[in-house]
PDB file of N, CA and C in Angstrom:
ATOM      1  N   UNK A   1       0.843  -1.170   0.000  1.00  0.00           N
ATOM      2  CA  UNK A   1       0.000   0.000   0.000  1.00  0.00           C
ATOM      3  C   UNK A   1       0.894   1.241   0.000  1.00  0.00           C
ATOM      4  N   UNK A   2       1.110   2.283  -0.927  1.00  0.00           N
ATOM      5  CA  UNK A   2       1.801   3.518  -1.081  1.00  0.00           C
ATOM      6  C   UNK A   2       0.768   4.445  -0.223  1.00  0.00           C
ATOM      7  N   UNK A   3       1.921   5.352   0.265  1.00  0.00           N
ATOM      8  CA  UNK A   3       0.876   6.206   0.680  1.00  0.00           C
ATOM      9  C   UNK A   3       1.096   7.332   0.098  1.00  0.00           C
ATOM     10  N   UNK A   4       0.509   8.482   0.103  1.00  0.00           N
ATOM     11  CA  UNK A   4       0.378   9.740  -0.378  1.00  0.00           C
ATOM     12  C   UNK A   4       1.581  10.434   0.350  1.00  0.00           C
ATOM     13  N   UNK A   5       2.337  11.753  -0.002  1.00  0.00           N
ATOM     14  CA  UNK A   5       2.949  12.415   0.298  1.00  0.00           C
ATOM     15  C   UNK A   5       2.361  13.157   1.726  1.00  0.00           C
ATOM     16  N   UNK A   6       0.985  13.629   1.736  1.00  0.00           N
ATOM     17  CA  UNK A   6       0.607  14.158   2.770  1.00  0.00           C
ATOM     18  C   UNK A   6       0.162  13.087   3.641  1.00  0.00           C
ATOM     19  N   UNK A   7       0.263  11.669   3.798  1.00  0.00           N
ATOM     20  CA  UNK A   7      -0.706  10.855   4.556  1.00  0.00           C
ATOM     21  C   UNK A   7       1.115  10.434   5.320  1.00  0.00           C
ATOM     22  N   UNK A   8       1.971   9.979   4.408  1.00  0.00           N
ATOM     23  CA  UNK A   8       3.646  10.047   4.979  1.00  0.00           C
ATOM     24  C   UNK A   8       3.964  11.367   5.986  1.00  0.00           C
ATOM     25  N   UNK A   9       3.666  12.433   5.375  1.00  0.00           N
ATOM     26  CA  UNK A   9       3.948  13.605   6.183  1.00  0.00           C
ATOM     27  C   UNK A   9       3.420  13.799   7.624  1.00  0.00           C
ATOM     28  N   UNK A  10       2.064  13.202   7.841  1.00  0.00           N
ATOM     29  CA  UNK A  10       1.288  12.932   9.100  1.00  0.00           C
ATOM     30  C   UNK A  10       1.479  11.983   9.424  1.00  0.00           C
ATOM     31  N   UNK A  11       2.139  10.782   9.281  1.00  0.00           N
ATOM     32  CA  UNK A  11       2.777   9.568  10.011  1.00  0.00           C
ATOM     33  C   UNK A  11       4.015   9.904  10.777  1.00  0.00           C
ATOM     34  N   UNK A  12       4.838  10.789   9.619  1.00  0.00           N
ATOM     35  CA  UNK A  12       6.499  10.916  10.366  1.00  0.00           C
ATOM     36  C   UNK A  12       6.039  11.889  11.496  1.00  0.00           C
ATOM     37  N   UNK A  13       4.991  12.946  11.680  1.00  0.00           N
ATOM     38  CA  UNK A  13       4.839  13.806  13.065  1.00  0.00           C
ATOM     39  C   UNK A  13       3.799  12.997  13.906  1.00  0.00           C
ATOM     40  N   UNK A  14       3.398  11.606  14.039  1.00  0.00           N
ATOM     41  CA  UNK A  14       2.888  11.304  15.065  1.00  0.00           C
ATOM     42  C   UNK A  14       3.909  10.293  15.591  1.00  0.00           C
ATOM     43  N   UNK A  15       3.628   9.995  16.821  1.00  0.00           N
ATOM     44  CA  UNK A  15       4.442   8.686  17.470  1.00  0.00           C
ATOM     45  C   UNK A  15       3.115   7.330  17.565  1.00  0.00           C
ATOM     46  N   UNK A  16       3.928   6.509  16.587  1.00  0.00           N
ATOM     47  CA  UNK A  16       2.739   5.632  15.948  1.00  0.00           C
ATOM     48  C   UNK A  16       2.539   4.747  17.456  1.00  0.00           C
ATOM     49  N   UNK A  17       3.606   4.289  18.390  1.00  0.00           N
ATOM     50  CA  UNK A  17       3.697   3.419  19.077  1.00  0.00           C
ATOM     51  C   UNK A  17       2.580   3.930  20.405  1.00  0.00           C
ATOM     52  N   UNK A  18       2.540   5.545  20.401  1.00  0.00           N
ATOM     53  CA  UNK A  18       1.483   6.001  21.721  1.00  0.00           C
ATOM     54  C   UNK A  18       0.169   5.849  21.104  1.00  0.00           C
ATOM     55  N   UNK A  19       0.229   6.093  19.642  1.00  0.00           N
ATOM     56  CA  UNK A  19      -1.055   5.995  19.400  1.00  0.00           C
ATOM     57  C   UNK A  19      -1.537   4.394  18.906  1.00  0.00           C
ATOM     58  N   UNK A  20      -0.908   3.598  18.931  1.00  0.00           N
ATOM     59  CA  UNK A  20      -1.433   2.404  19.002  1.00  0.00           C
ATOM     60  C   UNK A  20      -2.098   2.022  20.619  1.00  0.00           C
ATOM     61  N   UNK A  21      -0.988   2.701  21.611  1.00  0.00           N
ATOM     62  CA  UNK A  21      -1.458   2.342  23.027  1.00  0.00           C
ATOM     63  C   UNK A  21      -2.707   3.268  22.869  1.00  0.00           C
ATOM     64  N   UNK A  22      -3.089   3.797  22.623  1.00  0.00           N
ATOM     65  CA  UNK A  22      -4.349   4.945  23.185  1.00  0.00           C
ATOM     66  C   UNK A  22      -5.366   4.474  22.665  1.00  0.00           C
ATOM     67  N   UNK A  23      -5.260   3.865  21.310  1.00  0.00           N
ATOM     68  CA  UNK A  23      -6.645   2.752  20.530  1.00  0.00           C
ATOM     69  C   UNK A  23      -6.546   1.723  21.352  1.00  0.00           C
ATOM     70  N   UNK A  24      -5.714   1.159  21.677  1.00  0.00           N
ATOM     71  CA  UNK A  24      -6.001   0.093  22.493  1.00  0.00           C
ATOM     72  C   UNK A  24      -6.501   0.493  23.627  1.00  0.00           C
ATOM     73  N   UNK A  25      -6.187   1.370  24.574  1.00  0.00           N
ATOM     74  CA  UNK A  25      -6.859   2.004  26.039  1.00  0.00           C
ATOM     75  C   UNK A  25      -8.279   1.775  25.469  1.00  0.00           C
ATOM     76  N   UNK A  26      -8.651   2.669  24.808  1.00  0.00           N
ATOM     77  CA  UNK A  26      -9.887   2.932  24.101  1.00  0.00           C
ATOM     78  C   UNK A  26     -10.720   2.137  24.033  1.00  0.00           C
ATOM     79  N   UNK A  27     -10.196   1.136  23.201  1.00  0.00           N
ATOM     80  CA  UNK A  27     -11.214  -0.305  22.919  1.00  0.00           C
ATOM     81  C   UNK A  27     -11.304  -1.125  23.863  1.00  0.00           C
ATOM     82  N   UNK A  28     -10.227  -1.244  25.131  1.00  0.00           N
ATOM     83  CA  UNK A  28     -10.455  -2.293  26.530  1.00  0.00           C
ATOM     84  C   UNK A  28     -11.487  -1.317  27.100  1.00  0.00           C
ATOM     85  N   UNK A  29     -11.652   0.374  27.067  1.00  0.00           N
ATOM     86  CA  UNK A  29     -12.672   1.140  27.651  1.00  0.00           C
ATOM     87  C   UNK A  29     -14.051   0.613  27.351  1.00  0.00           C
ATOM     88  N   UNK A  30     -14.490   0.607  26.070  1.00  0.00           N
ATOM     89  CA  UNK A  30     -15.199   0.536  25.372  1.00  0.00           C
ATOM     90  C   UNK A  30     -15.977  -0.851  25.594  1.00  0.00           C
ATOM     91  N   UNK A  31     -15.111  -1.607  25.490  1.00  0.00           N
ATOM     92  CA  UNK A  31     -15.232  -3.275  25.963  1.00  0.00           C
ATOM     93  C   UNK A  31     -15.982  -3.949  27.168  1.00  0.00           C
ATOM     94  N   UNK A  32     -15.400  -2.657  28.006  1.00  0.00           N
ATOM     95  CA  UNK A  32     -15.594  -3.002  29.582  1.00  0.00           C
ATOM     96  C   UNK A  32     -16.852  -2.407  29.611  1.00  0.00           C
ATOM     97  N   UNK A  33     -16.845  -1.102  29.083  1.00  0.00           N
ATOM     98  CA  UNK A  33     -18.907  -0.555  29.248  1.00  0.00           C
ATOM     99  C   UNK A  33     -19.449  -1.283  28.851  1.00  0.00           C
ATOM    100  N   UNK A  34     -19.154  -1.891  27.575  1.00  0.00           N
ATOM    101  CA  UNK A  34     -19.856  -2.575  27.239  1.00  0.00           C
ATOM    102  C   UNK A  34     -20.801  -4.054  27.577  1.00  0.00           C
ATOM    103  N   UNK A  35     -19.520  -4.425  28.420  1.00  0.00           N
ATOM    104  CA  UNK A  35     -19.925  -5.423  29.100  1.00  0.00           C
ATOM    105  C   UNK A  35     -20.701  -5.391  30.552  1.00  0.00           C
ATOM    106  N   UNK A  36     -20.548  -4.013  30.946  1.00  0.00           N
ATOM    107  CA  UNK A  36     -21.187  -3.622  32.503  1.00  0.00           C
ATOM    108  C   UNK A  36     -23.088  -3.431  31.877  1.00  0.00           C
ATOM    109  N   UNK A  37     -22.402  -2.862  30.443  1.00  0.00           N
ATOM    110  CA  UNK A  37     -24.505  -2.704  30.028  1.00  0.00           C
ATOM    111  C   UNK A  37     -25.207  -4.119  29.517  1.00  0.00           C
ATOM    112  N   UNK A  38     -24.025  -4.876  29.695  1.00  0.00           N
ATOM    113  CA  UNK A  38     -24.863  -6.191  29.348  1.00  0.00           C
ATOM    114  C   UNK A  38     -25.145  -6.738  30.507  1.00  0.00           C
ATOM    115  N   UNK A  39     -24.557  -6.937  31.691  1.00  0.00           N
ATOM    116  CA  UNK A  39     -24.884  -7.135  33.039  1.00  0.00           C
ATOM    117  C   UNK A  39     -25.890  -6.608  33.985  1.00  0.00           C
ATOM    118  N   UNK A  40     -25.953  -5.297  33.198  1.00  0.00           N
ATOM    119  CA  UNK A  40     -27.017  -4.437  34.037  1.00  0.00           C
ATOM    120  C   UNK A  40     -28.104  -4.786  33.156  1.00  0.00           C
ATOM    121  N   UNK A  41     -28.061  -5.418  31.590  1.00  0.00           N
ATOM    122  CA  UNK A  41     -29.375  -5.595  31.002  1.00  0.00           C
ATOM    123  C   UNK A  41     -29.907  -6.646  31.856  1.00  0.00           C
ATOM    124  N   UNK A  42     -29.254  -7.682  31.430  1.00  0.00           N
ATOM    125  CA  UNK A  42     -29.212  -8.916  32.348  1.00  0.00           C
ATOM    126  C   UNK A  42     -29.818  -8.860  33.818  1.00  0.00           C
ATOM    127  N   UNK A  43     -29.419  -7.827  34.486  1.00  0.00           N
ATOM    128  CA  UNK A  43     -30.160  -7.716  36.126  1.00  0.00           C
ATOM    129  C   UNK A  43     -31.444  -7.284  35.739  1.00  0.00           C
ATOM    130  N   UNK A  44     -31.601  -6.270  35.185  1.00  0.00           N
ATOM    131  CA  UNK A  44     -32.454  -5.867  34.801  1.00  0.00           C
ATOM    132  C   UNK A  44     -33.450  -6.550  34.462  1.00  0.00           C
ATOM    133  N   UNK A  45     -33.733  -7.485  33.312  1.00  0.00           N
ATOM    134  CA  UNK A  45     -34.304  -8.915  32.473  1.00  0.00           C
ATOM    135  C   UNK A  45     -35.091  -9.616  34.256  1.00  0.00           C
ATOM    136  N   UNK A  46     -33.790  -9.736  34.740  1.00  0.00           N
ATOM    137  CA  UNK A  46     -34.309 -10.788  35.993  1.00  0.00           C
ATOM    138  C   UNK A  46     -34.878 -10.385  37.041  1.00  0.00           C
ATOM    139  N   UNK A  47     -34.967  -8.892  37.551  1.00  0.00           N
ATOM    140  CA  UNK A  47     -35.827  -8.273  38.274  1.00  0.00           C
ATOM    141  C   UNK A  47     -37.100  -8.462  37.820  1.00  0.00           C
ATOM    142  N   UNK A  48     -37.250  -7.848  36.233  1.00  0.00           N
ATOM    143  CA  UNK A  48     -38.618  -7.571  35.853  1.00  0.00           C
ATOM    144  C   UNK A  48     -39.230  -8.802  35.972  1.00  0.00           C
ATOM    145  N   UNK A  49     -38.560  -9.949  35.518  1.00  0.00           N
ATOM    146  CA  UNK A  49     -39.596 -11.275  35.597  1.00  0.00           C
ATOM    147  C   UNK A  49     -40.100 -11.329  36.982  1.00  0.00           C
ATOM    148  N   UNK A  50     -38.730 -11.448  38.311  1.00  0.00           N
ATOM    149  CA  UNK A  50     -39.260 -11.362  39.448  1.00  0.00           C
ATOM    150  C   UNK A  50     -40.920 -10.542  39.297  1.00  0.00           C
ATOM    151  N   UNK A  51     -40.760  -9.461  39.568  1.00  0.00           N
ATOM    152  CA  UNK A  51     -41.991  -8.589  39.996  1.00  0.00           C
ATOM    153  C   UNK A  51     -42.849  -9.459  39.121  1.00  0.00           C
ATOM    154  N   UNK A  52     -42.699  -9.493  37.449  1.00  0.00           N
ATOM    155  CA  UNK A  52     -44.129 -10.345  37.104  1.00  0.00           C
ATOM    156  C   UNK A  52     -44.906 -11.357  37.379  1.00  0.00           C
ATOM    157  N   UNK A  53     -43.921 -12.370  38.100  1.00  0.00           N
ATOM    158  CA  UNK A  53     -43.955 -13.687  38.484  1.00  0.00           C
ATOM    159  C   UNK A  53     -44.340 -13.256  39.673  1.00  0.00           C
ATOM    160  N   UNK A  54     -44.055 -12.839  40.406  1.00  0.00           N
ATOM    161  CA  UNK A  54     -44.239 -13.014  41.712  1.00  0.00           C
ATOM    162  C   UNK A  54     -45.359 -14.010  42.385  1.00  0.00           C
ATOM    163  N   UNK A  55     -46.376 -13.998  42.444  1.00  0.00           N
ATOM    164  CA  UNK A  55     -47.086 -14.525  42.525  1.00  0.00           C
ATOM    165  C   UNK A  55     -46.793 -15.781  42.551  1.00  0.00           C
ATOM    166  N   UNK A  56     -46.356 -16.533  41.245  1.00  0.00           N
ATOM    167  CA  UNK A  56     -45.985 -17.807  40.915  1.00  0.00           C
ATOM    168  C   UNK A  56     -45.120 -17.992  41.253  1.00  0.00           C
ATOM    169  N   UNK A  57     -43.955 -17.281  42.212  1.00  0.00           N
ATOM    170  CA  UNK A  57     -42.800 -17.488  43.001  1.00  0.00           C
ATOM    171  C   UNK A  57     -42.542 -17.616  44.161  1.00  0.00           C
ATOM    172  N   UNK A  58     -44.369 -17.091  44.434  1.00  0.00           N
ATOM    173  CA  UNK A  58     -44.311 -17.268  46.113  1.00  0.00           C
ATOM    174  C   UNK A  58     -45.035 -18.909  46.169  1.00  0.00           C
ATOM    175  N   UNK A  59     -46.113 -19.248  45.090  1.00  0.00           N
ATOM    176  CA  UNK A  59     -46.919 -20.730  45.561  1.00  0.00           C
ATOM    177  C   UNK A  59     -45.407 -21.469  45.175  1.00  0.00           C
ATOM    178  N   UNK A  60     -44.564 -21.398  44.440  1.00  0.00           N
ATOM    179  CA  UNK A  60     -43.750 -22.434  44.228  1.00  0.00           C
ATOM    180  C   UNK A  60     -42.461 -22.568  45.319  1.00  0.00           C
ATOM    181  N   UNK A  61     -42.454 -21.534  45.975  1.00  0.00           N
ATOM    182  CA  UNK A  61     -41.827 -21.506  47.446  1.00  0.00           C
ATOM    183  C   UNK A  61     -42.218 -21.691  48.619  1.00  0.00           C
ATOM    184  N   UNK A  62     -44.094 -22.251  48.358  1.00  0.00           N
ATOM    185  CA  UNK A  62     -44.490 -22.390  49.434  1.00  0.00           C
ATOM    186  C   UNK A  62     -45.009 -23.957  49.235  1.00  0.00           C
ATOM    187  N   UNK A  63     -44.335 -24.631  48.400  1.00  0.00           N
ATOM    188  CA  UNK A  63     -44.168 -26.250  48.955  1.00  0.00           C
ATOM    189  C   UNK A  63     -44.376 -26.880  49.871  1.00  0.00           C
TER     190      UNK A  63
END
């Protein structure tokens, strides 16, 4: 892949190696919300049944 004169010119003034670390920060950031909103969907999911059920959670606990 060649690159352009101006796309070379903005490579040689960045430091490629911080900005690889900072996409990476980024995406373990990103990763991790991501995974806290799937957990909280998840609690979420299992509360609501609670409250709907309820009823049917108390005769089946009262064995």
């Amino acid at each position: 892949m060649k690159l352009t004169k101006s796309q070379a010119k903005r490579l040689q003034n960045r430091d490629l190696v911080e900005a690889t670390r900072k996409a990476r920060k980024k995406s373990y950031q990103l990763l991790n919300d991501q995974g806290f909103a799937t957990l909280a969907l998840a609690i979420s999911h299992i509360i609501a049944q609670v409250v709907e059920n309820s009823e049917q959670i108390e005769k089946d606990l009262k064995l």
